[in-house]
C-alpha atoms as a PDB file:
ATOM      1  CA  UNK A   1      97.752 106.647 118.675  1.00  0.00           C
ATOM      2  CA  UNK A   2     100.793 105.031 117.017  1.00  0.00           C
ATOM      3  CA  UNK A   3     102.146 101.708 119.176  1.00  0.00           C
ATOM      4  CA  UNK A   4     105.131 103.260 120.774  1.00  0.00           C
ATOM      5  CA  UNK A   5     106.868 100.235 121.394  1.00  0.00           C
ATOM      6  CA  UNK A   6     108.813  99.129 118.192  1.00  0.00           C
ATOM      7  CA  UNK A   7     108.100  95.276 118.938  1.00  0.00           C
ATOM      8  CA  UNK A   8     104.135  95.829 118.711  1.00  0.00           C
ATOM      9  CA  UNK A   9     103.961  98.584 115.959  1.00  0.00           C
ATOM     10  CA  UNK A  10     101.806  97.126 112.935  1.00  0.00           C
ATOM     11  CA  UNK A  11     103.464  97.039 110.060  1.00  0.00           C
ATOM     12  CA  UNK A  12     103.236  95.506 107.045  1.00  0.00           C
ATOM     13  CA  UNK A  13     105.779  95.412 105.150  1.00  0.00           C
ATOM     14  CA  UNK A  14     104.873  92.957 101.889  1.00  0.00           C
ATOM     15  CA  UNK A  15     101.856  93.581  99.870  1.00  0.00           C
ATOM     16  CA  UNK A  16     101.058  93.695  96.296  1.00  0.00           C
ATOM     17  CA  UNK A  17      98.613  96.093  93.566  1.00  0.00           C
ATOM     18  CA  UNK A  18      97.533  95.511  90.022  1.00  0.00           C
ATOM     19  CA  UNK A  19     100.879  97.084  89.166  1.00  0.00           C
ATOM     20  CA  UNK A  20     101.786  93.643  89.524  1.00  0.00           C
ATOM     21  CA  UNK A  21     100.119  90.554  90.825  1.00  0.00           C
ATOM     22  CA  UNK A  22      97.184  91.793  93.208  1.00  0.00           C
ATOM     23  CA  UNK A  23      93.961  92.518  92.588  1.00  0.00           C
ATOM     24  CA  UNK A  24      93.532  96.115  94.024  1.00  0.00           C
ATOM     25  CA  UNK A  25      95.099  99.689  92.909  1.00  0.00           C
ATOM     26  CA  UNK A  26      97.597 100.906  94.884  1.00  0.00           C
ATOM     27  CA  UNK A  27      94.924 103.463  96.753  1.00  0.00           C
ATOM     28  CA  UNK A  28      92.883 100.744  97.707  1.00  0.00           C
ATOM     29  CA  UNK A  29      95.677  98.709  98.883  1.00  0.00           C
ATOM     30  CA  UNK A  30      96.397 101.986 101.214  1.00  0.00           C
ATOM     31  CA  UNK A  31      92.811 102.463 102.475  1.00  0.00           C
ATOM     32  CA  UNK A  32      92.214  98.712 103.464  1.00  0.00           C
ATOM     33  CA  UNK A  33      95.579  99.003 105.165  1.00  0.00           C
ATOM     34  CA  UNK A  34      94.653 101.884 107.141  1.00  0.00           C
ATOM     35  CA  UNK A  35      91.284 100.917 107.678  1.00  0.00           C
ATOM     36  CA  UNK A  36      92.618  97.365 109.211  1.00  0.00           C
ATOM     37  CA  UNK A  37      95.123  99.014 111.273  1.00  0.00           C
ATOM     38  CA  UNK A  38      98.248  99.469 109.701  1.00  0.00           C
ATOM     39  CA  UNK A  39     100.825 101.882 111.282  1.00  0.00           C
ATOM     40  CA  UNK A  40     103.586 101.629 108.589  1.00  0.00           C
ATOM     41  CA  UNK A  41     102.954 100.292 105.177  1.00  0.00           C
ATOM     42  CA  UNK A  42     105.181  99.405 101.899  1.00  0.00           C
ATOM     43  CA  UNK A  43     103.913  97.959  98.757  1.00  0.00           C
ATOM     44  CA  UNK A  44     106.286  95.541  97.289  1.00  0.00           C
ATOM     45  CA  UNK A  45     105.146  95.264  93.428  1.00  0.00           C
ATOM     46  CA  UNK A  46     107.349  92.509  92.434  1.00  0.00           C
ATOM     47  CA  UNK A  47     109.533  93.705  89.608  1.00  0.00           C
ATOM     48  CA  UNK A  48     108.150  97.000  89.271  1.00  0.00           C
ATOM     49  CA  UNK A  49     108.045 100.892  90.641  1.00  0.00           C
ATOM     50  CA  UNK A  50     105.388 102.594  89.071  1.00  0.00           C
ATOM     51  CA  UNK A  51     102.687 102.123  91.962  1.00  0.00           C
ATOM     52  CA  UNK A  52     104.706 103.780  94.497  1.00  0.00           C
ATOM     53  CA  UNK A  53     104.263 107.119  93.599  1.00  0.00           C
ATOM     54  CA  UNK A  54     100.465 106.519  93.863  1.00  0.00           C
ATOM     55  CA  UNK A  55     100.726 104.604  97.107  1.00  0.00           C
ATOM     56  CA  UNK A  56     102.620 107.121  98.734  1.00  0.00           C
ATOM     57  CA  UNK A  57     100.253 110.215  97.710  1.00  0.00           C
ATOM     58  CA  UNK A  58      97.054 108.202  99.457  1.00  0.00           C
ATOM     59  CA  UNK A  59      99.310 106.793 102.447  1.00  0.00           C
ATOM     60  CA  UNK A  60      99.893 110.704 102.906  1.00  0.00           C
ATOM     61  CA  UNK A  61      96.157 112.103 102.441  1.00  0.00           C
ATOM     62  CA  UNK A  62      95.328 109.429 105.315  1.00  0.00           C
ATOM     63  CA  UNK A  63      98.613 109.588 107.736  1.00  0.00           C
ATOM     64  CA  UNK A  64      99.747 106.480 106.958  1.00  0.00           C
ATOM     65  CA  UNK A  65     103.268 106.093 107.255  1.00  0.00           C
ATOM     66  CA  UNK A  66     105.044 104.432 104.565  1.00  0.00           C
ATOM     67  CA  UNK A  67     108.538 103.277 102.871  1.00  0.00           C
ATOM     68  CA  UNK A  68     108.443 103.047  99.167  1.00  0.00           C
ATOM     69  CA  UNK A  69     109.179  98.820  98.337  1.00  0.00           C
ATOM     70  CA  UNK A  70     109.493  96.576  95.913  1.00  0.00           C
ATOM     71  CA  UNK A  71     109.863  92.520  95.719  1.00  0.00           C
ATOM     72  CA  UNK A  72     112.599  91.284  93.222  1.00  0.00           C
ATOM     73  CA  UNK A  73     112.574  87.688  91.986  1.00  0.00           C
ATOM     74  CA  UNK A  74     115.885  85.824  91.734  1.00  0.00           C
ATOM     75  CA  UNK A  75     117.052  82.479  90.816  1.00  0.00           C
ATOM     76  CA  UNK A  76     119.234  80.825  92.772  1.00  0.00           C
ATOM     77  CA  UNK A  77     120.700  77.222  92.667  1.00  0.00           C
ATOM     78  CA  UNK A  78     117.801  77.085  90.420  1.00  0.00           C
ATOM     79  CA  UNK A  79     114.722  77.811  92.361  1.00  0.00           C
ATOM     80  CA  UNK A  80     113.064  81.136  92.190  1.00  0.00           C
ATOM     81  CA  UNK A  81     113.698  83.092  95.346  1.00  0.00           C
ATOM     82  CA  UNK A  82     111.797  86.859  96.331  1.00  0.00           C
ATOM     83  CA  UNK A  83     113.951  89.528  98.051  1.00  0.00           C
ATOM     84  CA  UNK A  84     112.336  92.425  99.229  1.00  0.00           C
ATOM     85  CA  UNK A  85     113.609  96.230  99.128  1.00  0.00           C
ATOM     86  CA  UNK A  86     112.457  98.483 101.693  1.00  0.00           C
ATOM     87  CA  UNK A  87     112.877 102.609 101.788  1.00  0.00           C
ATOM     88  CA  UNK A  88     114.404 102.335  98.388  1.00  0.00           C
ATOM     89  CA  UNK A  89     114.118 105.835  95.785  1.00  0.00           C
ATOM     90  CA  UNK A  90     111.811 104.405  93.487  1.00  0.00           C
ATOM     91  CA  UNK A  91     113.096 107.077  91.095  1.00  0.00           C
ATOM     92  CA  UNK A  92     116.883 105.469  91.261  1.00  0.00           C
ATOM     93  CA  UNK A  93     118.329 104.862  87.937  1.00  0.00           C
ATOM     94  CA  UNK A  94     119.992 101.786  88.525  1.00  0.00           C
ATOM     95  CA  UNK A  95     117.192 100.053  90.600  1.00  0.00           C
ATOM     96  CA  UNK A  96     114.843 100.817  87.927  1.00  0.00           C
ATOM     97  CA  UNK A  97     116.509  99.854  84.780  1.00  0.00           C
ATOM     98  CA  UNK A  98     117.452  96.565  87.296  1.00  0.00           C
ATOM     99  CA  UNK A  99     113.569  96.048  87.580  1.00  0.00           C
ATOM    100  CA  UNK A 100     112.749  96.657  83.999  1.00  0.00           C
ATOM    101  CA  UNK A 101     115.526  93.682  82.711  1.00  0.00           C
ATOM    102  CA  UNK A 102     114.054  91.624  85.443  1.00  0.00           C
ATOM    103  CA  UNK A 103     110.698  92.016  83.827  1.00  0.00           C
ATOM    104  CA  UNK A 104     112.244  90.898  80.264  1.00  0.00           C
ATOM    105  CA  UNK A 105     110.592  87.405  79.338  1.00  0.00           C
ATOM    106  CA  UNK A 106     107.648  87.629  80.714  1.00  0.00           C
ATOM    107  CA  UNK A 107     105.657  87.476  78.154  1.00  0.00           C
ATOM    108  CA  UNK A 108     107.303  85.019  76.254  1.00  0.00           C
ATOM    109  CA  UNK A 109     107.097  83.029  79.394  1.00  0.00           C
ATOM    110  CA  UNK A 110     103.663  83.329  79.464  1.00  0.00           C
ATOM    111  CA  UNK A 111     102.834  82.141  75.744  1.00  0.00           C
ATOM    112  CA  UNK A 112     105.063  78.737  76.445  1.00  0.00           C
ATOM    113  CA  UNK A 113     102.505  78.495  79.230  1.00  0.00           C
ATOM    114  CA  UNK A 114      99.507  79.023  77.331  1.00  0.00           C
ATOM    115  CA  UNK A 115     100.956  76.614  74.917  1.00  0.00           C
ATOM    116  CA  UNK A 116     101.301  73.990  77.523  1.00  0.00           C
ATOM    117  CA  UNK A 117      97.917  74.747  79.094  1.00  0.00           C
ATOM    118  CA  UNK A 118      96.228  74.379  75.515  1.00  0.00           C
ATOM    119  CA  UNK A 119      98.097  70.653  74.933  1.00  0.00           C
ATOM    120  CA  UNK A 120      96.178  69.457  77.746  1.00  0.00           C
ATOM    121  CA  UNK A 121      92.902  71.380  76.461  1.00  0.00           C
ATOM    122  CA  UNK A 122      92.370  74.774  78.455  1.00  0.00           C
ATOM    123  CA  UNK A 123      92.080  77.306  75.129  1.00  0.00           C
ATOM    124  CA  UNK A 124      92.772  80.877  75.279  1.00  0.00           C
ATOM    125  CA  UNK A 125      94.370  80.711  79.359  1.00  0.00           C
ATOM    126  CA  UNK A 126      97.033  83.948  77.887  1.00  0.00           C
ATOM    127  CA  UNK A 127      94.182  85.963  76.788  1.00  0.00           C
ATOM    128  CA  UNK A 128      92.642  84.943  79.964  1.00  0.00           C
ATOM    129  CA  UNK A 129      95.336  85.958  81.788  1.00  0.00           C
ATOM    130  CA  UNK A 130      95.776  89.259  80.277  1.00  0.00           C
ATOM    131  CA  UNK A 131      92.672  90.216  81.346  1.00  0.00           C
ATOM    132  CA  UNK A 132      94.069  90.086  85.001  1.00  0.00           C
ATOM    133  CA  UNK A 133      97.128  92.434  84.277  1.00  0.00           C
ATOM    134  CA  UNK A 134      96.615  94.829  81.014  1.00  0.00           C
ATOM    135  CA  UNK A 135     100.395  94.544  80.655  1.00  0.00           C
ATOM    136  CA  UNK A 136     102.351  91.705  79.238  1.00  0.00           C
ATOM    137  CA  UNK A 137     105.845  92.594  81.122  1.00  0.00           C
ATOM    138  CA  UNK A 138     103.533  92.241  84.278  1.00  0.00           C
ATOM    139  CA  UNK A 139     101.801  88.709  83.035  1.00  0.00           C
ATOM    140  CA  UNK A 140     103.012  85.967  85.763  1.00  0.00           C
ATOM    141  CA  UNK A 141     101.419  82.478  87.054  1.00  0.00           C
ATOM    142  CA  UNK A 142      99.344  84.298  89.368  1.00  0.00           C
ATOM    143  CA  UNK A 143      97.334  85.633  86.327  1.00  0.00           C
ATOM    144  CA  UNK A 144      96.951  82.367  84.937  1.00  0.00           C
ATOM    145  CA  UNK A 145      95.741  80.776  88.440  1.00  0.00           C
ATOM    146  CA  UNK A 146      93.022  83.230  88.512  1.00  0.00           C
ATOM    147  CA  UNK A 147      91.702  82.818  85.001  1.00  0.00           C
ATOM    148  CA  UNK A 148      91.538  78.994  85.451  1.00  0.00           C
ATOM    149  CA  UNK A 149      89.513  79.630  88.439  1.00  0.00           C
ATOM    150  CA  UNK A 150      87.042  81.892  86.380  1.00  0.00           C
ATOM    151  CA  UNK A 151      86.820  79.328  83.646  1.00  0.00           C
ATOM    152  CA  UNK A 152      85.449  76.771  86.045  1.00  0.00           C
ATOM    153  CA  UNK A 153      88.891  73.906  85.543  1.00  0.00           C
ATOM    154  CA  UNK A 154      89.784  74.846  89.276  1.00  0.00           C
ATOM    155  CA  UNK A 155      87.772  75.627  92.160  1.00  0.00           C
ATOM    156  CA  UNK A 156      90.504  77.965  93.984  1.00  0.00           C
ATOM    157  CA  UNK A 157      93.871  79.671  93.838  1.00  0.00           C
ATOM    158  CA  UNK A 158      95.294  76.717  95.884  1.00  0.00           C
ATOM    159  CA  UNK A 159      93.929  73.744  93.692  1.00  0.00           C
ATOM    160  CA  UNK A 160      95.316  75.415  90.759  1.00  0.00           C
ATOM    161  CA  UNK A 161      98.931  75.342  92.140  1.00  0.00           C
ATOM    162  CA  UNK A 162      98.328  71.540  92.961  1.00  0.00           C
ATOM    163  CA  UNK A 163      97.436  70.703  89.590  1.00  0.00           C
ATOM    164  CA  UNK A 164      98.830  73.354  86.582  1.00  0.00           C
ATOM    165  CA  UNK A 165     101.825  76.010  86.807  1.00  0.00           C
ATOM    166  CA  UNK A 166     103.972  74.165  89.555  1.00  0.00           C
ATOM    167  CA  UNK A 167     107.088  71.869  88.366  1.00  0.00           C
ATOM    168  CA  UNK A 168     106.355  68.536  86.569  1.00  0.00           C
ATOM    169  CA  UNK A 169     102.370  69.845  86.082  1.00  0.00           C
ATOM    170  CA  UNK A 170     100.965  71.822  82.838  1.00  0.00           C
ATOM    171  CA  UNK A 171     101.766  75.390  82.333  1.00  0.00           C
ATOM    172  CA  UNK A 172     105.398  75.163  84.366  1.00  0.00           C
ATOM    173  CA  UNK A 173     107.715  77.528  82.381  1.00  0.00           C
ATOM    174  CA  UNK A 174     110.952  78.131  84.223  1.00  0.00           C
ATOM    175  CA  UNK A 175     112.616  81.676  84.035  1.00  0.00           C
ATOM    176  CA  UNK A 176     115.713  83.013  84.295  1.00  0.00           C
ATOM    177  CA  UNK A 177     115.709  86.016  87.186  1.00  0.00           C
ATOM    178  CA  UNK A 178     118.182  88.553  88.406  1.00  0.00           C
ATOM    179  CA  UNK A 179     121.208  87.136  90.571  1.00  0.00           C
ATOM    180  CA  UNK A 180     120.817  87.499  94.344  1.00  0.00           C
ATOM    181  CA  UNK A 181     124.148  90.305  94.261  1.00  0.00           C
ATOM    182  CA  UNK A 182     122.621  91.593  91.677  1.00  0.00           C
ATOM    183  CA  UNK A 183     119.465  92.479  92.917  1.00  0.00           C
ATOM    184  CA  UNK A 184     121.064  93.589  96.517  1.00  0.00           C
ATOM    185  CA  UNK A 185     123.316  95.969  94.699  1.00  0.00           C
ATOM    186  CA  UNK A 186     120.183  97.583  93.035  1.00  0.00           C
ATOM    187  CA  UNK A 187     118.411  97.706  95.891  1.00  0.00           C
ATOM    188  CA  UNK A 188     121.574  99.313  98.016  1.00  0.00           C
ATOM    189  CA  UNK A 189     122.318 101.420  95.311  1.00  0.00           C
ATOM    190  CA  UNK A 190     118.769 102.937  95.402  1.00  0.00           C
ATOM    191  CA  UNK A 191     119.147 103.674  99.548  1.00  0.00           C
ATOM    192  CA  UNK A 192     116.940 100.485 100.297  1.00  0.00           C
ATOM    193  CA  UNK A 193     117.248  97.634 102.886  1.00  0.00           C
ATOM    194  CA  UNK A 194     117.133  93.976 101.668  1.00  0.00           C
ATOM    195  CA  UNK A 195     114.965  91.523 103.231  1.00  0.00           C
ATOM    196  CA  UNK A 196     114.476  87.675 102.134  1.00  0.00           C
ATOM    197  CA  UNK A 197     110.803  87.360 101.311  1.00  0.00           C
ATOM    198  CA  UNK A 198     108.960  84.019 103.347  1.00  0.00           C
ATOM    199  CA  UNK A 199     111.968  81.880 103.655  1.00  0.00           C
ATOM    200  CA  UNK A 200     109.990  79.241 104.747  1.00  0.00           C
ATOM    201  CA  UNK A 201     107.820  78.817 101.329  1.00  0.00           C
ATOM    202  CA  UNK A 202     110.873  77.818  99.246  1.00  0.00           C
ATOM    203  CA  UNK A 203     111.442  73.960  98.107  1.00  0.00           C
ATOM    204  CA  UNK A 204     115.278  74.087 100.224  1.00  0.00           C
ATOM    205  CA  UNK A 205     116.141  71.888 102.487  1.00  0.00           C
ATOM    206  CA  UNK A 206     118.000  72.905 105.817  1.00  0.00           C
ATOM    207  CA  UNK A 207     121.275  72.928 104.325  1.00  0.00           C
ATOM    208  CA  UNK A 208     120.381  74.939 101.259  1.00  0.00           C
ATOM    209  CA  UNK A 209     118.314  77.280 103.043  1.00  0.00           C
ATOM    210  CA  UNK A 210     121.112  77.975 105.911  1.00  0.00           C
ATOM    211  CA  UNK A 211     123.297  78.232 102.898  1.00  0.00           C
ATOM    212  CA  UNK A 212     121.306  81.061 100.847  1.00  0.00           C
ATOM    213  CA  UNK A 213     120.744  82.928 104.268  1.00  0.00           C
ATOM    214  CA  UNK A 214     124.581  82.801 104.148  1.00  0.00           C
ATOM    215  CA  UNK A 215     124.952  84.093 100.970  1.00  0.00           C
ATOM    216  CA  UNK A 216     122.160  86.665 101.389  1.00  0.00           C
ATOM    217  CA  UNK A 217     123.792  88.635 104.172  1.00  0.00           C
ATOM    218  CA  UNK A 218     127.620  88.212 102.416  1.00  0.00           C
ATOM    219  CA  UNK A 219     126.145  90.366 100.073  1.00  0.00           C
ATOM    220  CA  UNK A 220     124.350  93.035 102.123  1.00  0.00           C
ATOM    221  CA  UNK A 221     121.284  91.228 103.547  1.00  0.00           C
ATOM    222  CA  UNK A 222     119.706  93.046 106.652  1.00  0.00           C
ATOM    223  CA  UNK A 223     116.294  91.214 107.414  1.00  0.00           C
ATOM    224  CA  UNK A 224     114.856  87.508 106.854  1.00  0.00           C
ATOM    225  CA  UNK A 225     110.870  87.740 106.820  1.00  0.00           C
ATOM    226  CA  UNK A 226     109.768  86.164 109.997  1.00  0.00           C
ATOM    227  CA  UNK A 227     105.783  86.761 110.173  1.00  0.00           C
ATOM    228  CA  UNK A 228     104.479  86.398 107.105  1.00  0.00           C
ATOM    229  CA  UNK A 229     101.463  85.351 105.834  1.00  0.00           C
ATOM    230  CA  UNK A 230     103.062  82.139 104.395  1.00  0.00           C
ATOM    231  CA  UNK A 231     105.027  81.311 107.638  1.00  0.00           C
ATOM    232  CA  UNK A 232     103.104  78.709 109.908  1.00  0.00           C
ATOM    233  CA  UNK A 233     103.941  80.040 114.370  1.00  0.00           C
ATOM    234  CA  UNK A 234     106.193  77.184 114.425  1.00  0.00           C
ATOM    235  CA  UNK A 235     107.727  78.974 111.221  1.00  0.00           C
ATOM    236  CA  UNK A 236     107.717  82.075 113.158  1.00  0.00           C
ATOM    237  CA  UNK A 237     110.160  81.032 115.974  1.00  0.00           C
ATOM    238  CA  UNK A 238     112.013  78.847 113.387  1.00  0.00           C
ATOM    239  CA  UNK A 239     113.068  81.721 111.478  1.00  0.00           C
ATOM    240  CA  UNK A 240     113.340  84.605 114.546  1.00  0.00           C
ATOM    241  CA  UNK A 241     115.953  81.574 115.232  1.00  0.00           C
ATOM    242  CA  UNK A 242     117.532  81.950 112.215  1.00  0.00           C
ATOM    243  CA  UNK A 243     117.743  85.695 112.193  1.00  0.00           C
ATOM    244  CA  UNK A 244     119.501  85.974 115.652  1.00  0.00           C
ATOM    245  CA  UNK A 245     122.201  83.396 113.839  1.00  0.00           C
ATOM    246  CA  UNK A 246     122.966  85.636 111.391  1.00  0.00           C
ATOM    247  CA  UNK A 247     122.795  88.537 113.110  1.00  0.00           C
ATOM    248  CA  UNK A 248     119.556  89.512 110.690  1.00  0.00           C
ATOM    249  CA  UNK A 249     116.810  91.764 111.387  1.00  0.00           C
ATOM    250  CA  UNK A 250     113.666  90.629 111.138  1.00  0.00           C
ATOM    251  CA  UNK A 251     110.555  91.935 109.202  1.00  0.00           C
ATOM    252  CA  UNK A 252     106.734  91.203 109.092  1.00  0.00           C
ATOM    253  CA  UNK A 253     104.462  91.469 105.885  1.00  0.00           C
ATOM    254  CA  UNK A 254     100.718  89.775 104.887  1.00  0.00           C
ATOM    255  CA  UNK A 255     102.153  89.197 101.182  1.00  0.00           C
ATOM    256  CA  UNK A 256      98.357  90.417 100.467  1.00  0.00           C
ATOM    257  CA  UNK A 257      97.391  90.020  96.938  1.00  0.00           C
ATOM    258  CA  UNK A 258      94.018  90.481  97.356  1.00  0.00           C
ATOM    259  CA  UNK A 259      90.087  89.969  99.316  1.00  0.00           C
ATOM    260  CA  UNK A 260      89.269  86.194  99.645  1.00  0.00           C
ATOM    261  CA  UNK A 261      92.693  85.274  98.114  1.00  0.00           C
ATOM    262  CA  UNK A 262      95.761  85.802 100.428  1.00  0.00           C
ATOM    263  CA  UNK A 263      96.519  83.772 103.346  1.00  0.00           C
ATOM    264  CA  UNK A 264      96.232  86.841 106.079  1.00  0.00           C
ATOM    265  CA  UNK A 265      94.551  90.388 105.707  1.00  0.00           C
ATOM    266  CA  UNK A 266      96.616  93.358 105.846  1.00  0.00           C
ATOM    267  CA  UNK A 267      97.800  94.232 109.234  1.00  0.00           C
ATOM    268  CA  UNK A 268      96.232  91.094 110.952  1.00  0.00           C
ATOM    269  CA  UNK A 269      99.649  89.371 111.228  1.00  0.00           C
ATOM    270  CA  UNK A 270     100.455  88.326 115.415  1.00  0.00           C
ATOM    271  CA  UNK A 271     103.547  90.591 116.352  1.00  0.00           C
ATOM    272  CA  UNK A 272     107.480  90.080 115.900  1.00  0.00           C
ATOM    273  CA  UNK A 273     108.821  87.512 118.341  1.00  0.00           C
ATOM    274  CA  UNK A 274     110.760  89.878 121.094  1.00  0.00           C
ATOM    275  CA  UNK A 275     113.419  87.854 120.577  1.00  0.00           C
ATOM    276  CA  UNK A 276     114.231  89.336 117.248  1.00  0.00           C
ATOM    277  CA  UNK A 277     115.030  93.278 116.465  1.00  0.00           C
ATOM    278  CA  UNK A 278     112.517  94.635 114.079  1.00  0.00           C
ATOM    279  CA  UNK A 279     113.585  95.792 110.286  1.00  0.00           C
ATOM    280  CA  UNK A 280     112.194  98.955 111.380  1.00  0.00           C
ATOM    281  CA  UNK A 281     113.448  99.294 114.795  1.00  0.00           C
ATOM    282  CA  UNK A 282     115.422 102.561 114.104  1.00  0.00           C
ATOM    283  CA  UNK A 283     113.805 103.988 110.700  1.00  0.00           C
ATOM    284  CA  UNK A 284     112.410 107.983 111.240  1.00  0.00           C
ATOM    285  CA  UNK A 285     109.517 106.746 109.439  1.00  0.00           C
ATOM    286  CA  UNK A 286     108.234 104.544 112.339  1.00  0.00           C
ATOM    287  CA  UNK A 287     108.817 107.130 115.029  1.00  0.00           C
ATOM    288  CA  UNK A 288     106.878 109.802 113.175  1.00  0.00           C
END
């Protein structure tokens, strides 16, 4: 039986396919949900729709509830910041064409990091890559990490992102994203609620961070992430803090890319603090 009490209901709210960045199809990303447990599920492709369609159908052959998502990257005061949308129409005109001119540059992103990577002697790391998406609009550092961990120059994910792909190291390319209004108008437009993806991850310090909470609710903000497989339990109560400031709702996602290389499992997250109103607390979809 479905948890009836809001504050307890498993969801997970922040996971990723091979539409994007993860390493499982959309159906597979549905199964392991509902085999671990899940009781409402979105995957949150970042910068792209076309998985939720097929995420949807298997969520519905197994009684899975779900809300069509999607994770939009951003740049703001120049770092690159995620914002999720949740019960968006994945069909929605403006949303879509948003996502699509988000995706522009990827792949000439990706070459400037292949050309960095070779200068320091790792040969063919965008071919490599590719063979972790199929898609160049898709390509992104998380491609990159995994084919340097095939090739043997890093032993996991982790060490890669201390050594290549991070600011000052080999392979950093910096890209320009949508604008924070920007991609809360798309995701309002579409019928969607906005949340700010693991606000703890993100190189700001108090003042900046207070300040982009600020901004992200001026323009139409609802949630801030508060479990999350990023977030440390300090994190947790941290940011439940920081969501009762600003009068915030507050959501709960793994971020699960994939087996053996995400921080949590799907649906193994500890429960919202009860301090803190869930993101979900009166959607139809998690009364069903």
């Amino acid at each position: 039986m479905p948890s009836q009490d809001p504050w307890r209901l498993n969801a997970d709210l922040h996971c990723h396919s091979t539409v994007s960045d993860g390493t499982l199809e959309p159906e597979a990303v549905v199964a392991r949900a509902h085999a671990n447990g899940v009781e409402l599920l979105s995957l949150t492709d970042h910068d792209e729709l076309s998985g939720q369609a097929r995420a949807q159908a298997a969520a519905a052959a197994l009684g899975l509830r779900y809300v069509p998502g999607v994770e939009i990257s951003v740049t703001w005061a120049g770092e690159t910041i995620h914002v999720v949308g949740l019960g968006v129409d994945p069909t929605d005109v403006e949303l879509v064409a948003g996502v699509a001119r988000t995706r522009d540059g990827r792949e000439e992103r990706a070459r400037e990091m292949a050309e960095q990577l070779h200068a320091v002697g790792i040969e063919g790391a965008y071919e490599g890559a590719l063979r972790y998406v199929g898609n160049p609009e898709l390509i992104s550092r998380t491609h990159f990490a995994r084919y340097l961990v095939e090739s043997g120059r890093c032993t996991d994910v982790g060490d890669v992102f201390s050594r290549y792909l991070i600011e000052g190291k080999p392979g950093f390319v910096p890209h320009r994203w949508a604008r924070l209004s920007q991609a809360l108008g798309w995701i309002t437009a579409a019928g969607g609620t906005a949340v700010l993806a693991h606000p703890g991850r993100y190189r700001l310090n108090d003042t900046a961070l207070w300040a982009l909470v600020q901004e992200f609710r001026e323009a139409g903000g609802t949630a801030l992430e508060v479990v999350c497989g990023s977030h440390t339990r300090d994190q947790y109560g941290r940011f439940a803090a920081m969501s009762r400031e600003f009068g915030l709702r507050a959501s709960r996602g793994s971020d699960f890319h994939g087996p053996g290389e995400s921080h949590v499992e799907l649906g193994r997250l500890p429960p919202l603090p009860d301090s803190v109103v869930p993101v979900w607390y009166d959607w139809d979809a998690a009364r069903q």
